[in-house]
Protein backbone atom coordinates (compact mmCIF):
# COMPACT_ATOMS: atom_id res chain seq x y z
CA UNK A 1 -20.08 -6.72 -6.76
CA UNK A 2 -16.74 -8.11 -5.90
CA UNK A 3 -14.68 -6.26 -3.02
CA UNK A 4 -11.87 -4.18 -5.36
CA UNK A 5 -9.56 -5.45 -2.05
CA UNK A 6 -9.64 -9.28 -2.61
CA UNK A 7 -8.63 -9.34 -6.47
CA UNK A 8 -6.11 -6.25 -5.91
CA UNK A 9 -2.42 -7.78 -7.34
CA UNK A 10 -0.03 -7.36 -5.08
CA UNK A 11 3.32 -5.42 -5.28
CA UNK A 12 6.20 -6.64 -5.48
CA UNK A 13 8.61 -6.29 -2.43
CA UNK A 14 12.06 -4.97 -1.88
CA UNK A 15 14.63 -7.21 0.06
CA UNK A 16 14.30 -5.10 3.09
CA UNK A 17 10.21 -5.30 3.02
CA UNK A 18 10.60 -9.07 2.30
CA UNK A 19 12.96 -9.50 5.27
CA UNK A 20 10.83 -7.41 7.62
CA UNK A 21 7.88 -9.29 6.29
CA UNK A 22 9.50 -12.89 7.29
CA UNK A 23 10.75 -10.80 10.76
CA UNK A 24 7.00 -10.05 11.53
CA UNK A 25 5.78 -13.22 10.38
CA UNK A 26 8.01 -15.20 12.99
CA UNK A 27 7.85 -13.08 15.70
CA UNK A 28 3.90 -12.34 15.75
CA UNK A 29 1.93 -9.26 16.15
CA UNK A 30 4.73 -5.96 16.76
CA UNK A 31 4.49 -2.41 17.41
CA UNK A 32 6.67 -0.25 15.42
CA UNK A 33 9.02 0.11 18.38
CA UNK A 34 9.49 -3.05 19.11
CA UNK A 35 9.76 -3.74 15.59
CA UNK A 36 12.56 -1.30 15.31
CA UNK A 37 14.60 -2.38 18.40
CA UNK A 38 14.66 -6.00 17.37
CA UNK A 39 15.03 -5.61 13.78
CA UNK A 40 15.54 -2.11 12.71
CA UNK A 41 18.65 -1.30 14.11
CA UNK A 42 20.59 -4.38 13.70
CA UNK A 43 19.32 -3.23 9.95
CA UNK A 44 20.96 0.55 10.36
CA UNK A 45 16.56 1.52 9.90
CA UNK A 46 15.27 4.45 11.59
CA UNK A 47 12.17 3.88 13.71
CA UNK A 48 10.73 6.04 10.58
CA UNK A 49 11.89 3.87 7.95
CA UNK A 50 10.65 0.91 10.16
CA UNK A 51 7.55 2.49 10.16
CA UNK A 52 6.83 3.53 6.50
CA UNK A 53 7.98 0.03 5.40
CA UNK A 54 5.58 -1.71 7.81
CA UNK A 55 2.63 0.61 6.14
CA UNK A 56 3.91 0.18 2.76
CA UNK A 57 3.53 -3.98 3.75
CA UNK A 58 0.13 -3.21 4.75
CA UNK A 59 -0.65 -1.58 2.10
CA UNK A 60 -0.03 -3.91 -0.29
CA UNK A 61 -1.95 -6.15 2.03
CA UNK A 62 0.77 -8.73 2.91
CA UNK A 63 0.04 -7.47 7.17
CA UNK A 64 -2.93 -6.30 8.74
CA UNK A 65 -2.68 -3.62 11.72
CA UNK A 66 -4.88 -3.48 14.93
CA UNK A 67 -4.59 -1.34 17.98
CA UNK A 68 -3.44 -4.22 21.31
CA UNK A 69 -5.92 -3.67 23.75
CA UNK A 70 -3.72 -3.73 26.78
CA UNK A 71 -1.24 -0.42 25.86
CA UNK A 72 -4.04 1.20 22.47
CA UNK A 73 -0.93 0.67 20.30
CA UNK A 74 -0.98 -0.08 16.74
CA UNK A 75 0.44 -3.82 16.13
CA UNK A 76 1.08 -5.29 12.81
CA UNK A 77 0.96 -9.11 12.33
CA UNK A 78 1.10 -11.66 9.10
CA UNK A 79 -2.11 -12.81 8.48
CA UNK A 80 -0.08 -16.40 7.74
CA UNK A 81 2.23 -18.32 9.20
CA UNK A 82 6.25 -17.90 8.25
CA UNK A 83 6.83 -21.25 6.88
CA UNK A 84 3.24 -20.05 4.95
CA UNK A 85 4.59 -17.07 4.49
CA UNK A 86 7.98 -18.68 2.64
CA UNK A 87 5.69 -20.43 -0.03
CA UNK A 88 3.87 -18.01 -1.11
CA UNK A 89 6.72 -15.57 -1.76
CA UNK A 90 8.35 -18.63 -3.30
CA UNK A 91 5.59 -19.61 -5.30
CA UNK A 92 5.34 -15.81 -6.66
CA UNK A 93 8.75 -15.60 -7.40
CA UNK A 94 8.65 -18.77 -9.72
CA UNK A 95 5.53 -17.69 -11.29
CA UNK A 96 6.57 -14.06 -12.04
CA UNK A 97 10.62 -14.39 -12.58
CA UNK A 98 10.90 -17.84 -13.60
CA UNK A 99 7.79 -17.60 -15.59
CA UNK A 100 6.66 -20.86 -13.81
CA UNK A 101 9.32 -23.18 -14.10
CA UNK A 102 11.37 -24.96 -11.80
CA UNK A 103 14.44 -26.22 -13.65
CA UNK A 104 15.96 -22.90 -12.19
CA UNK A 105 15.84 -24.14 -8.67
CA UNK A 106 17.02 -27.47 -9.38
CA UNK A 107 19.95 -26.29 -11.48
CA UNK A 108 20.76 -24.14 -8.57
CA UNK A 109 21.07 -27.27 -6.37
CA UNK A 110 23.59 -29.24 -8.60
CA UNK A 111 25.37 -26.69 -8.60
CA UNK A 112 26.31 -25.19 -6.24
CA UNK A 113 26.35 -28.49 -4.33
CA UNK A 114 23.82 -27.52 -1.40
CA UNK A 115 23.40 -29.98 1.22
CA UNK A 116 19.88 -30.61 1.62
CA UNK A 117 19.33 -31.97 5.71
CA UNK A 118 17.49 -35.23 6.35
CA UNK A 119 14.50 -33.23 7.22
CA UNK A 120 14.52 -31.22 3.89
CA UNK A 121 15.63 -34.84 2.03
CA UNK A 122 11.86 -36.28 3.50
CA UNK A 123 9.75 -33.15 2.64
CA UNK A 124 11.74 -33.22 -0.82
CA UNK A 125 10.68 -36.55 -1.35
CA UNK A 126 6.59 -36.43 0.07
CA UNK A 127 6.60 -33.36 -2.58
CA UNK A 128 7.53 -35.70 -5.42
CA UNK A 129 5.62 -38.53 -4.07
CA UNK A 130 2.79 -36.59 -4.00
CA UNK A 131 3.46 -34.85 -7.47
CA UNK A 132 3.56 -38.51 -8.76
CA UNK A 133 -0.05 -39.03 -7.36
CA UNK A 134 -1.29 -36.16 -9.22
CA UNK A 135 0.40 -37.37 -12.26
CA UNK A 136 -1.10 -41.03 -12.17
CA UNK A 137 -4.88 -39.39 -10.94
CA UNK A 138 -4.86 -36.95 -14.06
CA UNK A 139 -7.18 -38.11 -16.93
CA UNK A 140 -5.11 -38.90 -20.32
């Protein structure tokens, strides 16, 4: 029998959760204090609205929660990476607002003439490179 937890969908998030989310994923494992001093109140969040949205997160099982061993406090971290993290919630949001298609987010860069960097200019390009390969390995 397959654990009900793996296949669970998960929730969509609010700006605030998905912010918070991104906070905990770059910063690492944080208590609800510290979580509320360093991103809470430059927020205008309450320690309990800090708290509730970092339970809400694990709840919909996007950050696990352990007790540190040094202090016995609760800590919640991102089981992934940020830059992880960013891909994921990217990929979801193409999938379930843009109902999979990308001509959305390339529109968006004509137009509104973003500068890409050099760095994003290479990863841009090894991501069509490598769509390419895909394309020429595919059977016809």
């Amino acid at each position: 029998m397959h654990s009900p937890h793996i296949h669970k969908k998960r929730q969509t998030l609010g700006e605030q959760e998905t912010e918070l989310l991104r906070f905990v994923a770059a910063r690492g494992p944080v208590s609800v204090g510290e979580a509320t001093e360093a991103f809470g109140e430059t927020a205008g969040l309450t320690r309990s609205s800090v708290k509730t949205m970092l339970e809400r997160l694990r709840e919909k099982n996007y950050l696990a929660r352990i007790r540190r061993e040094e202090d016995g406090v609760f800590v919640y971290s991102s089981p992934v990476e940020e830059r992880e993290l960013m891909t994921r919630l990217v990929q979801r949001f193409v999938e379930r607002t843009l109902a999979g298609s990308l001509d959305p987010f390339v529109t968006y860069f004509a137009r509104n003439n973003r500068t890409l960097t050099e760095d994003e200019m290479r990863e841009l390009q090894r991501l069509v490179h490598k769509l390419q390969q895909g394309k020429d390995d595919a059977p016809r």
